[in-house]
Protein backbone atom coordinates (compact mmCIF):
# COMPACT_ATOMS: atom_id res chain seq x y z
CA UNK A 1 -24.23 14.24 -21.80
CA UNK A 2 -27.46 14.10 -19.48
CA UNK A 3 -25.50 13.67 -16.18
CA UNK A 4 -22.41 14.52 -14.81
CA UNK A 5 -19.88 12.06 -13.73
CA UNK A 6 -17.83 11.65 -10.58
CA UNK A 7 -14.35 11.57 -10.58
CA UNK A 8 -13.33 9.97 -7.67
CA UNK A 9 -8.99 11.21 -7.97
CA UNK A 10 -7.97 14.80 -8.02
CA UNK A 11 -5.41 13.47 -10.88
CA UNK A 12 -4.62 16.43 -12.97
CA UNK A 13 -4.08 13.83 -15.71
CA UNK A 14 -7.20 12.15 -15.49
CA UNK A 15 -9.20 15.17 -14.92
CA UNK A 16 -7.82 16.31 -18.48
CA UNK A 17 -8.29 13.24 -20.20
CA UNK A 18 -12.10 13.63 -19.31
CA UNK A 19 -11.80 17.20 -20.52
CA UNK A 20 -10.41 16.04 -24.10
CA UNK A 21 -13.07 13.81 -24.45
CA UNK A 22 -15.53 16.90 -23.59
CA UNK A 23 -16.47 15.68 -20.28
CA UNK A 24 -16.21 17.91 -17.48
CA UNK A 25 -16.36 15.29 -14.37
CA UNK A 26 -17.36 16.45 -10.35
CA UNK A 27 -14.20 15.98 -8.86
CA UNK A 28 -14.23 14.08 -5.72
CA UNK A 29 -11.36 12.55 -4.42
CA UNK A 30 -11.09 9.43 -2.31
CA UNK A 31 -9.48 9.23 0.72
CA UNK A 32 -8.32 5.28 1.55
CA UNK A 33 -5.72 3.12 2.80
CA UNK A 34 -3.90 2.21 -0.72
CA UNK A 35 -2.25 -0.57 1.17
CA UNK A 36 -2.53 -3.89 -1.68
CA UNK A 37 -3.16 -7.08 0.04
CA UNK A 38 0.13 -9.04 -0.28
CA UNK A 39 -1.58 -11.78 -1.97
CA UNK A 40 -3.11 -9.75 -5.27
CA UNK A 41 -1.10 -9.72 -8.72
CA UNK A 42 -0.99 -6.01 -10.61
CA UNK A 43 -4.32 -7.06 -12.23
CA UNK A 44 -5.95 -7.92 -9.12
CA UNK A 45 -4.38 -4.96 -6.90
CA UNK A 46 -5.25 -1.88 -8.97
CA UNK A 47 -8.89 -3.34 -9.33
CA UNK A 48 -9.23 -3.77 -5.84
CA UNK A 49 -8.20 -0.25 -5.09
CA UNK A 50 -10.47 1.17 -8.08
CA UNK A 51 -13.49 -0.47 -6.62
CA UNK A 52 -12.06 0.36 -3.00
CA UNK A 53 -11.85 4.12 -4.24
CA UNK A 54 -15.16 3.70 -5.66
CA UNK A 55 -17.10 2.25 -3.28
CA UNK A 56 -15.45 5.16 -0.69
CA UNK A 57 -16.60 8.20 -2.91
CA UNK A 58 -20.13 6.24 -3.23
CA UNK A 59 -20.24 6.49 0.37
CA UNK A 60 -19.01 10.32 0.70
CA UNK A 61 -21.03 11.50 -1.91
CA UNK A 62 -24.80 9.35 -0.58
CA UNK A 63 -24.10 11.63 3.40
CA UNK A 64 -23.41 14.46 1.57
CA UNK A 65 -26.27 14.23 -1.37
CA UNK A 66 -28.75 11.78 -0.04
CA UNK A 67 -31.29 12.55 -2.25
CA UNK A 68 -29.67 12.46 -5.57
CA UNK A 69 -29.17 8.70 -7.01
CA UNK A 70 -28.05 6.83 -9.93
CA UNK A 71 -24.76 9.02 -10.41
CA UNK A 72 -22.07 7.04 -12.27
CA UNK A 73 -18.64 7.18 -10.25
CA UNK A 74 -15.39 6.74 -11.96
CA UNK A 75 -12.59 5.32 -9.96
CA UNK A 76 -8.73 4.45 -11.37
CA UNK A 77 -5.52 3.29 -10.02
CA UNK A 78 -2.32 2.80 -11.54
CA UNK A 79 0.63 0.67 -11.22
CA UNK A 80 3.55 -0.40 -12.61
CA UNK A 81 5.43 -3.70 -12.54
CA UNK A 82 8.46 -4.39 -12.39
CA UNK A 83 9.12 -8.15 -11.51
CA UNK A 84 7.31 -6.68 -8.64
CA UNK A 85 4.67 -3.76 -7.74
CA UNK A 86 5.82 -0.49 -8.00
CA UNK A 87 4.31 2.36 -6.76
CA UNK A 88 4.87 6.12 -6.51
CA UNK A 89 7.91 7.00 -4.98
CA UNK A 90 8.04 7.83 -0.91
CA UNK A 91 10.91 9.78 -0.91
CA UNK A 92 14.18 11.03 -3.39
CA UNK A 93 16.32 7.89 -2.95
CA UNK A 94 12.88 5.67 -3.70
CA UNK A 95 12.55 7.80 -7.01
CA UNK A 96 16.44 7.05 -8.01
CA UNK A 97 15.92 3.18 -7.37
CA UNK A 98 12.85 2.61 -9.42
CA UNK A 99 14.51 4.50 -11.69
CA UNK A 100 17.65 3.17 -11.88
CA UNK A 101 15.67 -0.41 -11.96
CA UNK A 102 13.83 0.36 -14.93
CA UNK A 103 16.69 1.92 -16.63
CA UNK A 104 17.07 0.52 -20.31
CA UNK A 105 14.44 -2.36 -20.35
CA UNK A 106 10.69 -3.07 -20.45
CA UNK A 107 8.30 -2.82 -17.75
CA UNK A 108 4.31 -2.79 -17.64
CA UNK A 109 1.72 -0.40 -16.53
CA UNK A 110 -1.45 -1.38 -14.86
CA UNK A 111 -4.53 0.52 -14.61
CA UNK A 112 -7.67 -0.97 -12.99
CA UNK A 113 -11.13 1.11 -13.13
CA UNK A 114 -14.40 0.68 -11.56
CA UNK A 115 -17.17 1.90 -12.81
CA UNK A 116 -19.88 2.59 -10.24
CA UNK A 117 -23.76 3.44 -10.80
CA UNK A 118 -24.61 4.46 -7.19
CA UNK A 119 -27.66 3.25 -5.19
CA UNK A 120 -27.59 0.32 -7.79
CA UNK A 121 -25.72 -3.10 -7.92
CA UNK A 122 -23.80 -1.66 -10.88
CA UNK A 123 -20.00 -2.31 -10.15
CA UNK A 124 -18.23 -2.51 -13.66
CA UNK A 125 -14.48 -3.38 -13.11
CA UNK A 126 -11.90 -3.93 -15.29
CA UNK A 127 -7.92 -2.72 -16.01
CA UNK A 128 -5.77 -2.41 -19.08
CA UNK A 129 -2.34 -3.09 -19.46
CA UNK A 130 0.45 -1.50 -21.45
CA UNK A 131 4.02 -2.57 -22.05
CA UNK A 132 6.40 0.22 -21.96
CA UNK A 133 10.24 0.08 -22.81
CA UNK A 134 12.82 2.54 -21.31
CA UNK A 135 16.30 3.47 -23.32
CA UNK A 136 19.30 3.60 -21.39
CA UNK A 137 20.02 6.87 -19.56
CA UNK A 138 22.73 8.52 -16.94
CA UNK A 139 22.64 8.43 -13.19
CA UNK A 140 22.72 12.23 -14.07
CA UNK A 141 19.71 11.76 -16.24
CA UNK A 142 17.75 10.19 -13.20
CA UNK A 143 19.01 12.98 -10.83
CA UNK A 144 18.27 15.68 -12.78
CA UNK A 145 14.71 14.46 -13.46
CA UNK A 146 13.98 14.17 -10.00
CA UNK A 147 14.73 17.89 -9.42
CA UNK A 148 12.46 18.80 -11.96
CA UNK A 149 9.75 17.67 -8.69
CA UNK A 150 8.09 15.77 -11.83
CA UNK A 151 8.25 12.14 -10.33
CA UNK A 152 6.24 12.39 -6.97
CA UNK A 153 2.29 11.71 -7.43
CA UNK A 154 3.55 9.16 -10.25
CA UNK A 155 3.02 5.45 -10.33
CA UNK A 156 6.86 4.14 -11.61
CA UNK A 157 8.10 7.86 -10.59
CA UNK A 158 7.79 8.81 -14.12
CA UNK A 159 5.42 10.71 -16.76
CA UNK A 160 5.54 9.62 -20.08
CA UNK A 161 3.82 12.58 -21.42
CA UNK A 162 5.89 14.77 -19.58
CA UNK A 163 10.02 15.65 -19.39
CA UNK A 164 10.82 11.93 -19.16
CA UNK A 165 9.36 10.79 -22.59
CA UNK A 166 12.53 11.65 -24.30
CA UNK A 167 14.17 8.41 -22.18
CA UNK A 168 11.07 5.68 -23.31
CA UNK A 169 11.80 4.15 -26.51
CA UNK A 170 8.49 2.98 -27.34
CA UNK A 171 4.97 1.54 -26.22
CA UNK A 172 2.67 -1.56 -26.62
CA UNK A 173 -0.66 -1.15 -25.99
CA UNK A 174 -2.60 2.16 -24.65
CA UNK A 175 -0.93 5.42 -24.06
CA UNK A 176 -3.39 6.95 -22.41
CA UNK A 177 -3.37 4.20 -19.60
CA UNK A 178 0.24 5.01 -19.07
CA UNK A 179 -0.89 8.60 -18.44
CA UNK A 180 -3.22 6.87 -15.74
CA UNK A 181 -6.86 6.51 -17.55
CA UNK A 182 -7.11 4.29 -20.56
CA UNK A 183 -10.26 5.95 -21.84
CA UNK A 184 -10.81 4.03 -24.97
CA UNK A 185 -11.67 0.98 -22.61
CA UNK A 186 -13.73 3.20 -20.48
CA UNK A 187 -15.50 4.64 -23.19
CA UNK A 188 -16.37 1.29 -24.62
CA UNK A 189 -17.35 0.21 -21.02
CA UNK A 190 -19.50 3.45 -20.58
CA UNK A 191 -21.45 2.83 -23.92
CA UNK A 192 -22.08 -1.38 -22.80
CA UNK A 193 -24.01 0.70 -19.99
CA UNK A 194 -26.12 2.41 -21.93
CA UNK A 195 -24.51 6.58 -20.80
């Protein structure tokens, strides 16, 4: 690749997806307010805060490097819904409610990313959706997957690629964008901009 791309999340999921598709990103987290305006649907809210991450890093990385220009920035956020938005869990009786909510039906994961060419209008935003249906499992089952420490930096306080896929029956759409970074759309997106 001629240029290096910026990360903007310190997600050790999305920082190996990029490695698996041989790119080794500058990681450089955002720091915002991930508060979603009450008014946004899951589309809507995890674009905002992609572009909001974005546009943040942008803004970090032109103090920091004011010289360099035209770096792409790549920004995600994840959701899921649940006849509402869900986020990642604040505390252990959060993680045992979404849980226990999601327990033995469908649900669907949200990612929006922002693609960002800095010192240029480029802002290309877009999110991909996946459907994802749960089997039926124990209060136990919850409880003793919430020890394992595995649900807290998770959107839906779960990982399907980690000790929880056992309890998801199956899929529709992209599993990567249930990990948090649906890279076949960002790929495609990369390529309409000529990287």
């Amino acid at each position: 690749m001629e240029e290096k791309i910026i990360l903007a999340s310190s997600s050790p999921r999305r920082i190996e997806i990029m490695k698996n598709h041989g790119i080794d990103p500058i990681v450089m987290p955002s720091d915002i307010d991930e508060t979603i305006p009450k008014n946004l649907n899951m589309q809507q809210a995890v674009m905002y805060l992609a572009l909001k991450k974005a546009l943040n890093v942008e803004e970090k990385y032109l103090k920091e490097n004011p010289s360099l220009k035209n770096k792409t920035i790549i920004s995600a956020d994840t959701i899921v819904f649940k006849d509402q938005i869900i986020g990642k869990p604040s505390d252990y009786n959060d993680a045992v409610r979404i849980l226990e909510t999601l327990n033995g039906t469908n649900h669907y994961v949200a990612t929006g990313v922002c693609i960002l060419k800095t010192n240029t209008p480029i802002r290309q935003i877009f999110y991909e959706v996946t459907e994802v249906i749960f089997k039926n499992y124990t209060h136990d089952d919850i409880k003793n997957y919430i020890d394992s420490g595995e649900p807290w930096d998770k959107a839906g306080g779960y990982a399907i690629q980690g000790k929880w896929k056992k309890y998801i029956d199956h899929y529709i759409g992209d599993y990567e964008n249930v990990v948090g970074f649906p890279w076949k759309r960002i790929q495609e997106e990369l390529r309409a901009l000529n990287y």
